[in-house]
Every structure is written in C-alpha cells, then in structure tokens.
PDB file of N, CA and C in Angstrom:
ATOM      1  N   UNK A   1       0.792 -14.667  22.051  1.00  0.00           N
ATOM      2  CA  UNK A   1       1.052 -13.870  20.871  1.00  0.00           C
ATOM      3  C   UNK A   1       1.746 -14.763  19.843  1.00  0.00           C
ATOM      4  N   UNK A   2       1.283 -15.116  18.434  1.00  0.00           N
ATOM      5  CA  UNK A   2       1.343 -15.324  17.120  1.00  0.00           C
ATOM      6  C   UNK A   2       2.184 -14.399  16.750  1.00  0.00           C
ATOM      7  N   UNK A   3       3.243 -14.721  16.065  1.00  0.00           N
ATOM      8  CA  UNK A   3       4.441 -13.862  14.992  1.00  0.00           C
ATOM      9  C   UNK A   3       4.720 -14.801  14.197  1.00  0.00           C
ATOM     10  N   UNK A   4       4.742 -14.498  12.793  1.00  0.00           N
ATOM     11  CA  UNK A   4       4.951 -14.522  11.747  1.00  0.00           C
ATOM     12  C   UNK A   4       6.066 -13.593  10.919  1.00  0.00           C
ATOM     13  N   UNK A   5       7.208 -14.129  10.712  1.00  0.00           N
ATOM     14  CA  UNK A   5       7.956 -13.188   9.587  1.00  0.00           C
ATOM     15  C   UNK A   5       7.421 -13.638   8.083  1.00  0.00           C
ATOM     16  N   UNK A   6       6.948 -12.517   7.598  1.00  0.00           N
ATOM     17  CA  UNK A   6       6.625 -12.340   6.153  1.00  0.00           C
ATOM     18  C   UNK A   6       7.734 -12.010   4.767  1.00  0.00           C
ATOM     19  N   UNK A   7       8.724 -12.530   4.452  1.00  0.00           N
ATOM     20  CA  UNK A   7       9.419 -12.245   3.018  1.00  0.00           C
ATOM     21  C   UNK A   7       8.365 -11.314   1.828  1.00  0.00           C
ATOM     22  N   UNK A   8       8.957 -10.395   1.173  1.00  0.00           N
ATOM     23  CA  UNK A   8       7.595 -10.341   0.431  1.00  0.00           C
ATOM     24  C   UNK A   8       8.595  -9.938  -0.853  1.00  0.00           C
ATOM     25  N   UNK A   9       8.081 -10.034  -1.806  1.00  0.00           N
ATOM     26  CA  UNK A   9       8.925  -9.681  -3.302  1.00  0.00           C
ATOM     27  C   UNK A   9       8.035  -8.621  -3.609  1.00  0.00           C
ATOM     28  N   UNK A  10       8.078  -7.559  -4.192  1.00  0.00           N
ATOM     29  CA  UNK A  10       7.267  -6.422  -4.275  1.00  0.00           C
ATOM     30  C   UNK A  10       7.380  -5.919  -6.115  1.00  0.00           C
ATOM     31  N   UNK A  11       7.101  -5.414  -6.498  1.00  0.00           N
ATOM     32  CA  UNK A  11       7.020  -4.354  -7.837  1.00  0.00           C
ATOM     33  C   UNK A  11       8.372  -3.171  -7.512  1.00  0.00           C
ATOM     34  N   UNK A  12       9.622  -3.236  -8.191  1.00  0.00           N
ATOM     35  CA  UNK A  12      10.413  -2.650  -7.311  1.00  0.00           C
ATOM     36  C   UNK A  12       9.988  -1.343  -7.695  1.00  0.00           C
ATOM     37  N   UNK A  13       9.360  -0.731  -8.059  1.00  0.00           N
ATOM     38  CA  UNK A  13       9.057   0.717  -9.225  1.00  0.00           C
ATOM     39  C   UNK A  13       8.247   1.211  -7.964  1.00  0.00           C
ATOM     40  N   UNK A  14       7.213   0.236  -7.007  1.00  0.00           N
ATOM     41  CA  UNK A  14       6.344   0.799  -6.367  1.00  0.00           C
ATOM     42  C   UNK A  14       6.617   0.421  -4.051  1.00  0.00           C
ATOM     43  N   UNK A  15       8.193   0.038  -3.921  1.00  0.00           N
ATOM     44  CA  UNK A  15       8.321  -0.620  -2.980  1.00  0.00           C
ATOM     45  C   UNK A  15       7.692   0.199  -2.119  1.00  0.00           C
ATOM     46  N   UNK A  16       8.181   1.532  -1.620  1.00  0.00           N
ATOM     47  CA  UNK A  16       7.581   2.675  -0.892  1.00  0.00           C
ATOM     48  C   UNK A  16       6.075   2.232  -0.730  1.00  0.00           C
ATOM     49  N   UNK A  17       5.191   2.493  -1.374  1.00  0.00           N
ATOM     50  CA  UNK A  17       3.922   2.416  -1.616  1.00  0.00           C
ATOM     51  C   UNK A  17       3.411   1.135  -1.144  1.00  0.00           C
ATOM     52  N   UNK A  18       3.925  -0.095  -1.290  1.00  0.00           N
ATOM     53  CA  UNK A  18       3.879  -1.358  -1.177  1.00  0.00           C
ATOM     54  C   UNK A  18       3.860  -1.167   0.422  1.00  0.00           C
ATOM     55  N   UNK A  19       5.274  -0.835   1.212  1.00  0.00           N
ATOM     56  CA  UNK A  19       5.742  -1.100   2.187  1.00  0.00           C
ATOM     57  C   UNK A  19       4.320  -0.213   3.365  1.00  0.00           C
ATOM     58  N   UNK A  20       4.447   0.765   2.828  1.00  0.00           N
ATOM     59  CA  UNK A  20       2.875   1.684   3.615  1.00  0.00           C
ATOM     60  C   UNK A  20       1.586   0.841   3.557  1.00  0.00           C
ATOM     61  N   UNK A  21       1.169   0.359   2.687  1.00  0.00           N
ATOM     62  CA  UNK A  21      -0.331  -0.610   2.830  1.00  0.00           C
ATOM     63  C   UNK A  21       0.083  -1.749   3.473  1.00  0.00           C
ATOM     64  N   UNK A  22       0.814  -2.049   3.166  1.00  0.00           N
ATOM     65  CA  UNK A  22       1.052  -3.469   4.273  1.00  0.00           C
ATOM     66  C   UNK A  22       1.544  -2.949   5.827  1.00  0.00           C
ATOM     67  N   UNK A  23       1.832  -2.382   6.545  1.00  0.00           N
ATOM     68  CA  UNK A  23       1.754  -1.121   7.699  1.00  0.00           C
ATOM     69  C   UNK A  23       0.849  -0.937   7.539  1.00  0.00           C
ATOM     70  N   UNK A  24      -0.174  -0.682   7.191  1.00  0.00           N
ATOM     71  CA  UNK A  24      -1.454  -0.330   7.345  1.00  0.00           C
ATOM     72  C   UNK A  24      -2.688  -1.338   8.152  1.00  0.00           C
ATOM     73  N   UNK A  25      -1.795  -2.561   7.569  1.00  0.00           N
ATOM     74  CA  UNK A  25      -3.050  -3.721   7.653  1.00  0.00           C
ATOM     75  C   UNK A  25      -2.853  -4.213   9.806  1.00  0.00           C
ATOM     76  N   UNK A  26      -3.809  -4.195  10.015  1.00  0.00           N
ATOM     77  CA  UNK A  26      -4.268  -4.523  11.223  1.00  0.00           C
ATOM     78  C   UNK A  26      -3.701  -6.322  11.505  1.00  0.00           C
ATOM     79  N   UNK A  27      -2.711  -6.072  12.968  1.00  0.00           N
ATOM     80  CA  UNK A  27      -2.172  -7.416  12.215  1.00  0.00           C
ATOM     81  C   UNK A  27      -0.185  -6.974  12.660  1.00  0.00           C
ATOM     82  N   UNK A  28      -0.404  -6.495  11.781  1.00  0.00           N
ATOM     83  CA  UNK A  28       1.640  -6.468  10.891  1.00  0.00           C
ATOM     84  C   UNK A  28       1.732  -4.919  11.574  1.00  0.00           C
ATOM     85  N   UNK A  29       3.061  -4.922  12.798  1.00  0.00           N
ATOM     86  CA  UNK A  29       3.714  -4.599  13.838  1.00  0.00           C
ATOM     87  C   UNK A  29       4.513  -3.659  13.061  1.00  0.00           C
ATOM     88  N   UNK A  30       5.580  -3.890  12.372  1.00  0.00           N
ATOM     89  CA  UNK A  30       6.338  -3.506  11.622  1.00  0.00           C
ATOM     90  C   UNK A  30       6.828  -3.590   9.964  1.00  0.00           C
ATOM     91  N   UNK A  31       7.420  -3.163   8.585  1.00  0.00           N
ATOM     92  CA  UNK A  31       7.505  -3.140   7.791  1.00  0.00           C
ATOM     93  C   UNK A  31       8.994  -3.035   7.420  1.00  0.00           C
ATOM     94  N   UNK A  32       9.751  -3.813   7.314  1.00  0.00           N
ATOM     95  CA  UNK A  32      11.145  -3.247   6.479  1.00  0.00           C
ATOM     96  C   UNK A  32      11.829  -3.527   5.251  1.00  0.00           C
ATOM     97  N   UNK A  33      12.406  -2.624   4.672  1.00  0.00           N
ATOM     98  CA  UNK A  33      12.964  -2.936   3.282  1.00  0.00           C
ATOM     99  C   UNK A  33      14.845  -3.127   3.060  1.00  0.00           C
ATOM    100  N   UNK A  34      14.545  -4.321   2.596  1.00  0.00           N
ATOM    101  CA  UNK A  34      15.531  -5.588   3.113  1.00  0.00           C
ATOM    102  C   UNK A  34      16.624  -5.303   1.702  1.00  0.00           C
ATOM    103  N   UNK A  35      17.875  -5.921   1.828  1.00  0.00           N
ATOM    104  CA  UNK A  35      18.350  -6.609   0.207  1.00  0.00           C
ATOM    105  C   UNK A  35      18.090  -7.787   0.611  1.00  0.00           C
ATOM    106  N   UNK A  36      18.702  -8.196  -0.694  1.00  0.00           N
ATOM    107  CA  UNK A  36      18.752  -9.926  -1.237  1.00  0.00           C
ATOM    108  C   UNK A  36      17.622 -10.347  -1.411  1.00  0.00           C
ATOM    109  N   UNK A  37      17.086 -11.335  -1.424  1.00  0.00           N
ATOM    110  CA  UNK A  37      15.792 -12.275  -2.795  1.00  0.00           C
ATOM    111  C   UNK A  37      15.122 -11.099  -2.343  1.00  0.00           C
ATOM    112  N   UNK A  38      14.236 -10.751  -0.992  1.00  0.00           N
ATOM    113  CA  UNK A  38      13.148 -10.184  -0.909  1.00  0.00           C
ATOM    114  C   UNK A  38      13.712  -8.803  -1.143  1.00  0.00           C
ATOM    115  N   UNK A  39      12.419  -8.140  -0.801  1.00  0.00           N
ATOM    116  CA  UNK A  39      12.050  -6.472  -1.201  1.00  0.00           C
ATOM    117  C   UNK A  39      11.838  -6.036   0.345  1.00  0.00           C
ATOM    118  N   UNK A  40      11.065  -6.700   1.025  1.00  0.00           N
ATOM    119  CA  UNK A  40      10.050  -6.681   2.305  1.00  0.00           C
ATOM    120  C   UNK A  40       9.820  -7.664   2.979  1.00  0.00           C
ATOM    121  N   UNK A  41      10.173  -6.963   4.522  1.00  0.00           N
ATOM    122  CA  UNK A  41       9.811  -8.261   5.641  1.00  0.00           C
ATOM    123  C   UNK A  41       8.994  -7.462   6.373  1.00  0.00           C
ATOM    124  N   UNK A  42       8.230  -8.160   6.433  1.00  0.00           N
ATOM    125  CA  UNK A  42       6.834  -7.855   7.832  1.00  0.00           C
ATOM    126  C   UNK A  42       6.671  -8.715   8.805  1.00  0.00           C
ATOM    127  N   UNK A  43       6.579  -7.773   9.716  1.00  0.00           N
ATOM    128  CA  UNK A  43       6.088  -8.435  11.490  1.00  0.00           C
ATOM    129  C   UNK A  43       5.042  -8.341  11.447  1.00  0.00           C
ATOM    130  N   UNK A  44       4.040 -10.055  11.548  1.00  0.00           N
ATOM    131  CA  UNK A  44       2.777 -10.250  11.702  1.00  0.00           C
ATOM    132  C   UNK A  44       2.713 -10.567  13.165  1.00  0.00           C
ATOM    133  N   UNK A  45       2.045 -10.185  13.999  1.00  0.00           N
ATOM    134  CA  UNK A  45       1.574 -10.469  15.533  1.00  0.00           C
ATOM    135  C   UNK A  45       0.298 -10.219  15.700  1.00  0.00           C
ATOM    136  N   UNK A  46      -0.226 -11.646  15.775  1.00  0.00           N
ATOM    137  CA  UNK A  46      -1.951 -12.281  16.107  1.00  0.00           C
ATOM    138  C   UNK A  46      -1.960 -12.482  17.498  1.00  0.00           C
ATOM    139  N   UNK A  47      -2.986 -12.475  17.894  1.00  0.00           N
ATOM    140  CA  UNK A  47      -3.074 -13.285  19.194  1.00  0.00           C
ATOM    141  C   UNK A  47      -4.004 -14.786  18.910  1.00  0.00           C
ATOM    142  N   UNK A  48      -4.419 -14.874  18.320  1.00  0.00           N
ATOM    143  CA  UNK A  48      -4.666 -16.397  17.590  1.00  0.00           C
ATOM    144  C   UNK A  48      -4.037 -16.968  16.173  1.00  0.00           C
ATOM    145  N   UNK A  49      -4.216 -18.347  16.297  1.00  0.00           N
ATOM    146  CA  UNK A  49      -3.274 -19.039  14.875  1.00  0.00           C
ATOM    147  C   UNK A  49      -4.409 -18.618  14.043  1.00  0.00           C
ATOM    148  N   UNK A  50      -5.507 -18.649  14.260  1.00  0.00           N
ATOM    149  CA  UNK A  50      -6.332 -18.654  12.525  1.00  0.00           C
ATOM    150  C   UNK A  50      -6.435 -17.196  12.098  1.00  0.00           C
ATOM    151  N   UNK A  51      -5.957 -16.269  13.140  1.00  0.00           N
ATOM    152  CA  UNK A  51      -6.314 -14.438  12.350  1.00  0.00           C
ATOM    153  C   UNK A  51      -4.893 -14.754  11.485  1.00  0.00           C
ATOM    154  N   UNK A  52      -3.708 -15.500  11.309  1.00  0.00           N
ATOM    155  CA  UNK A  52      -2.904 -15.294  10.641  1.00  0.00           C
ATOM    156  C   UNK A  52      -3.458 -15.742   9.334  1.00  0.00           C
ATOM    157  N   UNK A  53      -4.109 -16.140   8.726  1.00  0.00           N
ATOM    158  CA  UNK A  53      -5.172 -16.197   7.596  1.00  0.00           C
ATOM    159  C   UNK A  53      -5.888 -14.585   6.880  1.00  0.00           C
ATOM    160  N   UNK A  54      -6.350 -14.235   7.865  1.00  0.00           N
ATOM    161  CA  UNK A  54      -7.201 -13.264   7.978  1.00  0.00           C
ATOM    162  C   UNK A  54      -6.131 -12.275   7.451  1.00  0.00           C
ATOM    163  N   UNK A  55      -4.766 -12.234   7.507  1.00  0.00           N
ATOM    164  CA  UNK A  55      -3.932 -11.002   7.700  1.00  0.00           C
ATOM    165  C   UNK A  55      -2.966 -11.288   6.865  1.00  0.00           C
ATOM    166  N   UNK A  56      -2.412 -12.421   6.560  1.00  0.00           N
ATOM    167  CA  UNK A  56      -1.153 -12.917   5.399  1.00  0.00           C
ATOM    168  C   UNK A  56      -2.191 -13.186   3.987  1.00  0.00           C
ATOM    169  N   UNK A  57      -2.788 -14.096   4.055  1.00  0.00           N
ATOM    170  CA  UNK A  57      -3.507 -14.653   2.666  1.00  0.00           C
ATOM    171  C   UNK A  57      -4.649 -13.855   2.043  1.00  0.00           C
ATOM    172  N   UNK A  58      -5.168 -13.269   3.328  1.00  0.00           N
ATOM    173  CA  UNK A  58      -6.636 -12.398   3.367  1.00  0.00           C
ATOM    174  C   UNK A  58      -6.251 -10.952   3.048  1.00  0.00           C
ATOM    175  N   UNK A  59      -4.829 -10.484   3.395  1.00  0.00           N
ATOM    176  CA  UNK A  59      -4.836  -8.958   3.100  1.00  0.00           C
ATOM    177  C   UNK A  59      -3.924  -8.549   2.347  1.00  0.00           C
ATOM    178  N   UNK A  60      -2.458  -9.265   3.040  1.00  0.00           N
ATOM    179  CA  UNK A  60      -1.168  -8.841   2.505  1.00  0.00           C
ATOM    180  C   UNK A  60      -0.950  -9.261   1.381  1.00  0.00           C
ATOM    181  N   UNK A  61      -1.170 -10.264   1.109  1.00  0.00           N
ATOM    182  CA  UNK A  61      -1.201 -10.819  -0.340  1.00  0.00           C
ATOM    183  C   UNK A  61      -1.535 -10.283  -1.032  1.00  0.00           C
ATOM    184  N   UNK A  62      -2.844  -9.589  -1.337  1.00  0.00           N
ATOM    185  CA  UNK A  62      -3.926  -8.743  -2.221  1.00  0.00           C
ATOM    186  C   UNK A  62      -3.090  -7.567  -2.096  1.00  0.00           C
ATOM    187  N   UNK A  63      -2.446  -7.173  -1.974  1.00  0.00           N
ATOM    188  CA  UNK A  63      -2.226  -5.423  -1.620  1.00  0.00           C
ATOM    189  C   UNK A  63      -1.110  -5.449  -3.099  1.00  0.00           C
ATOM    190  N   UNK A  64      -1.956  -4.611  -4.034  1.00  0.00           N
ATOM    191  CA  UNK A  64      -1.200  -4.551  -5.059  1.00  0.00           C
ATOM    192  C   UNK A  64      -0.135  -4.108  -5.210  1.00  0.00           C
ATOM    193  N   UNK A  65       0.578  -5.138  -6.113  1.00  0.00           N
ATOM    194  CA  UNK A  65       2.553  -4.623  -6.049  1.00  0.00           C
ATOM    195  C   UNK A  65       3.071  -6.167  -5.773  1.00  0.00           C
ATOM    196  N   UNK A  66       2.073  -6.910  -4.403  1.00  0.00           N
ATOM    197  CA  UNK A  66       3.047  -7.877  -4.117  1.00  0.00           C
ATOM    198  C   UNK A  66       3.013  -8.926  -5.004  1.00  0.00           C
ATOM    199  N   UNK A  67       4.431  -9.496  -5.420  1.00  0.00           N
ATOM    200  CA  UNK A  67       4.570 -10.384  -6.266  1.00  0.00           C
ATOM    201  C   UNK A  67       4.341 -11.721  -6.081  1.00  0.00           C
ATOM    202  N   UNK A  68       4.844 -11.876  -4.233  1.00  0.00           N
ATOM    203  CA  UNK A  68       4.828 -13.295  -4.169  1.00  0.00           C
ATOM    204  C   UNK A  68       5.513 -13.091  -2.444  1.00  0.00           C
ATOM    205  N   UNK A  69       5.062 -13.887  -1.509  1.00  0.00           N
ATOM    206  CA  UNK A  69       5.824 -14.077  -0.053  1.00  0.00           C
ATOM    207  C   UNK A  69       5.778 -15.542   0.382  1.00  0.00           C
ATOM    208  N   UNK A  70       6.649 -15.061   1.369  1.00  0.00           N
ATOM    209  CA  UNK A  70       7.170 -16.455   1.906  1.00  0.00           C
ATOM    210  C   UNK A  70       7.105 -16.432   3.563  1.00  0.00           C
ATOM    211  N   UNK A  71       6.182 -16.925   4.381  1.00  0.00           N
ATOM    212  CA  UNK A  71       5.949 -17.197   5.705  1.00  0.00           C
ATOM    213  C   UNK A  71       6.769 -17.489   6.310  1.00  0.00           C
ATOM    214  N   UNK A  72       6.726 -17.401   7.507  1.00  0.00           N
ATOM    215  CA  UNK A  72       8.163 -18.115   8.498  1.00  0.00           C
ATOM    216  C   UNK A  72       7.089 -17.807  10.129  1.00  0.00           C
ATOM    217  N   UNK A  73       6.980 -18.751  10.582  1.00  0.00           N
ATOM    218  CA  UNK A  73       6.127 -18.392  12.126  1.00  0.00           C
ATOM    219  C   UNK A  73       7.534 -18.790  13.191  1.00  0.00           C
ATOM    220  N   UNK A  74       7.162 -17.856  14.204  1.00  0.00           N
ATOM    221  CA  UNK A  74       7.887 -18.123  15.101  1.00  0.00           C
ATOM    222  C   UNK A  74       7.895 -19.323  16.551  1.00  0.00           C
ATOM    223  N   UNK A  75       8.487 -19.756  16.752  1.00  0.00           N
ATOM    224  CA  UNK A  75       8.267 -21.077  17.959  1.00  0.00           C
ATOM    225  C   UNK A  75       8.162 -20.270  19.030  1.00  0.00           C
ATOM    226  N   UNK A  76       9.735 -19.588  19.299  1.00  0.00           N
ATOM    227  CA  UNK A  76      10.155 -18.789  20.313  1.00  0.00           C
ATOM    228  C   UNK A  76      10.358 -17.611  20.402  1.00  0.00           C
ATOM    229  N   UNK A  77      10.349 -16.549  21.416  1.00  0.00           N
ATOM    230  CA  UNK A  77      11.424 -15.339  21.089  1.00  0.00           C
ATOM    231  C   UNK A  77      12.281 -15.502  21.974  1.00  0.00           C
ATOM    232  N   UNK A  78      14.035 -14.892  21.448  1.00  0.00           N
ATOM    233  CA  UNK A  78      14.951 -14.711  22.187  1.00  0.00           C
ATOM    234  C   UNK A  78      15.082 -13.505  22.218  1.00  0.00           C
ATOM    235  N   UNK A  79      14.589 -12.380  22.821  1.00  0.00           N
ATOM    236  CA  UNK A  79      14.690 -10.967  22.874  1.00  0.00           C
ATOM    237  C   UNK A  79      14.957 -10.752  24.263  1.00  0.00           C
ATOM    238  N   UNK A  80      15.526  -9.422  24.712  1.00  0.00           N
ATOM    239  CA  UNK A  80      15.825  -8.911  25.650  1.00  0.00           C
ATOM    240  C   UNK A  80      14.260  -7.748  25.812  1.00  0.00           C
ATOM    241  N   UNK A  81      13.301  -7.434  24.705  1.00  0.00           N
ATOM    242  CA  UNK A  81      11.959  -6.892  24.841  1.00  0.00           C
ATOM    243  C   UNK A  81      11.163  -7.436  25.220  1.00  0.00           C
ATOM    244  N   UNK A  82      10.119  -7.401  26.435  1.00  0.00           N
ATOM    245  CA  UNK A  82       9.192  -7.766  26.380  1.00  0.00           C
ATOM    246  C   UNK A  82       8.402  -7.629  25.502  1.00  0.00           C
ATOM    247  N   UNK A  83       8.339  -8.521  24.286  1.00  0.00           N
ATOM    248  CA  UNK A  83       7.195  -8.409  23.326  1.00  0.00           C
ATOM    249  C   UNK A  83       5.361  -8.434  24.172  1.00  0.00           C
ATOM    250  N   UNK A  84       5.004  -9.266  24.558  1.00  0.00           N
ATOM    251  CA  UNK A  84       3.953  -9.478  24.759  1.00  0.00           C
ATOM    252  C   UNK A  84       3.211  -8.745  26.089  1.00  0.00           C
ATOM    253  N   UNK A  85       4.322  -7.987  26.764  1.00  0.00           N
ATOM    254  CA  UNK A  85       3.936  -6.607  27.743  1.00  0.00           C
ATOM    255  C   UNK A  85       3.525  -5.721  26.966  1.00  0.00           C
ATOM    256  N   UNK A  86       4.432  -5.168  25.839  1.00  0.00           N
ATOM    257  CA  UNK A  86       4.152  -4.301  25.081  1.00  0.00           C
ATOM    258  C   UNK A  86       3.110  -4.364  24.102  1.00  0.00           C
ATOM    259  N   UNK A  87       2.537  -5.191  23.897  1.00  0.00           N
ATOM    260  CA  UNK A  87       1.394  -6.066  22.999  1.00  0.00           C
ATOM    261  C   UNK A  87      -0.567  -5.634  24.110  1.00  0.00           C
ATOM    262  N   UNK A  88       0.416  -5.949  25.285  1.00  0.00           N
ATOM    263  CA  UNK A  88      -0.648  -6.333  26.479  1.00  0.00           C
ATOM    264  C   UNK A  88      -1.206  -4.675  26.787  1.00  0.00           C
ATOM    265  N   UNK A  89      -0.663  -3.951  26.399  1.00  0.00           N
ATOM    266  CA  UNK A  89      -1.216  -2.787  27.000  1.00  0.00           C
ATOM    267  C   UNK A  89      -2.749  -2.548  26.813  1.00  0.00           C
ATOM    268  N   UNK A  90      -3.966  -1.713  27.591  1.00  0.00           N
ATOM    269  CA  UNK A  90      -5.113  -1.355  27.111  1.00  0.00           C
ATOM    270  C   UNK A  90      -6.007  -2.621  26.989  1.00  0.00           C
ATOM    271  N   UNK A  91      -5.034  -3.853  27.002  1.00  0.00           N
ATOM    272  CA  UNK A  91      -6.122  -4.642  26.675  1.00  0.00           C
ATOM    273  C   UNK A  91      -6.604  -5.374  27.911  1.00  0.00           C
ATOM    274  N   UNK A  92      -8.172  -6.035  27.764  1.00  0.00           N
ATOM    275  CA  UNK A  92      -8.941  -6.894  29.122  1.00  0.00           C
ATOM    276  C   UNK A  92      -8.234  -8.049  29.552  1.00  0.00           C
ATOM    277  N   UNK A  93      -8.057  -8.057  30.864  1.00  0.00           N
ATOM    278  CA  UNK A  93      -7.661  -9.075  31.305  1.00  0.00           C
ATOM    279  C   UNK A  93      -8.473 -10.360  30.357  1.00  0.00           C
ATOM    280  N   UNK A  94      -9.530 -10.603  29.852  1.00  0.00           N
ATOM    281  CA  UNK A  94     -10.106 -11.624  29.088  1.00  0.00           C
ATOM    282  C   UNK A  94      -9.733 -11.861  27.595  1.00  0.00           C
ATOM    283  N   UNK A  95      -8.191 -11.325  27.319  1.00  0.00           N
ATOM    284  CA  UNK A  95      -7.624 -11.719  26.066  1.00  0.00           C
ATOM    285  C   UNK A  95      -6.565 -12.618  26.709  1.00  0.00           C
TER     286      UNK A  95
END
C-alpha cells in the first residue's frame, strides 16, 4: 500500500464542496480541513506507485476550487492500526 499526504489550498468561499469531491475520488481514504498555509489534507492510498498519477494529477487537481497542492508520500507507517488489514479486506489473494 502507496500513501500519499496531499496539502491542498482550496477557494475558501467553496472549502465544504471542495473537501466532498475530493472524498469522492477513488483513491483518497480520507479528507480533512486543516489551519495554517493549507485548506485540505487528503489520504491518498494506491496499491501501486503509478495509480498515484491517476488520482493526485489526474483527478484531484482538476476538481474545481483547488488552487494549488503539495505531495508528501509516505516511506513508513508508525501506527498502532493495521492500515493494510483494513485496506486488505474483500480483496483476492492476487493483489
């Protein structure tokens, strides 16, 4: 599993609205609305490096409102969640 934290600067008139289409996009786990520089951080989780294309540059970007983001991929997680159990559910042993 691929994670990506997304910064996003938004249209502040339309953040609500902003924050729902990007939640929407297939891809991005979670949505929250932050202070300081940004507006919005999104949890991107791929299971390959190149769908993060497909889902930051290819979707989130376009989703009108956003002004401008800033990527951050993750190396590691230090969580006490199993992220990638919870990821794993429903799916074929051939992912």
């Amino acid at each position: 599993m691929i994670t990506a934290i997304v910064h996003v600067k938004a249209g502040v008139d339309r953040i609500p609205e902003i924050a729902e289409a990007i939640a929407a996009i297939d891809g991005v786990s979670e949505v929250y609305s932050v202070t300081g520089e940004f507006d919005l951080v999104a949890m991107v989780r791929v299971r390959e490096h190149d769908e993060l294309a497909d889902v930051i540059p290819g979707r989130l970007n376009k989703v009108p409102g956003v002004v401008h983001t800033e990527t951050h991929i993750a190396f590691r997680t230090y969580s006490k969640h199993d992220l990638e159990a919870a990821f794993a559910i429903g799916l074929d042993d051939g992912f």
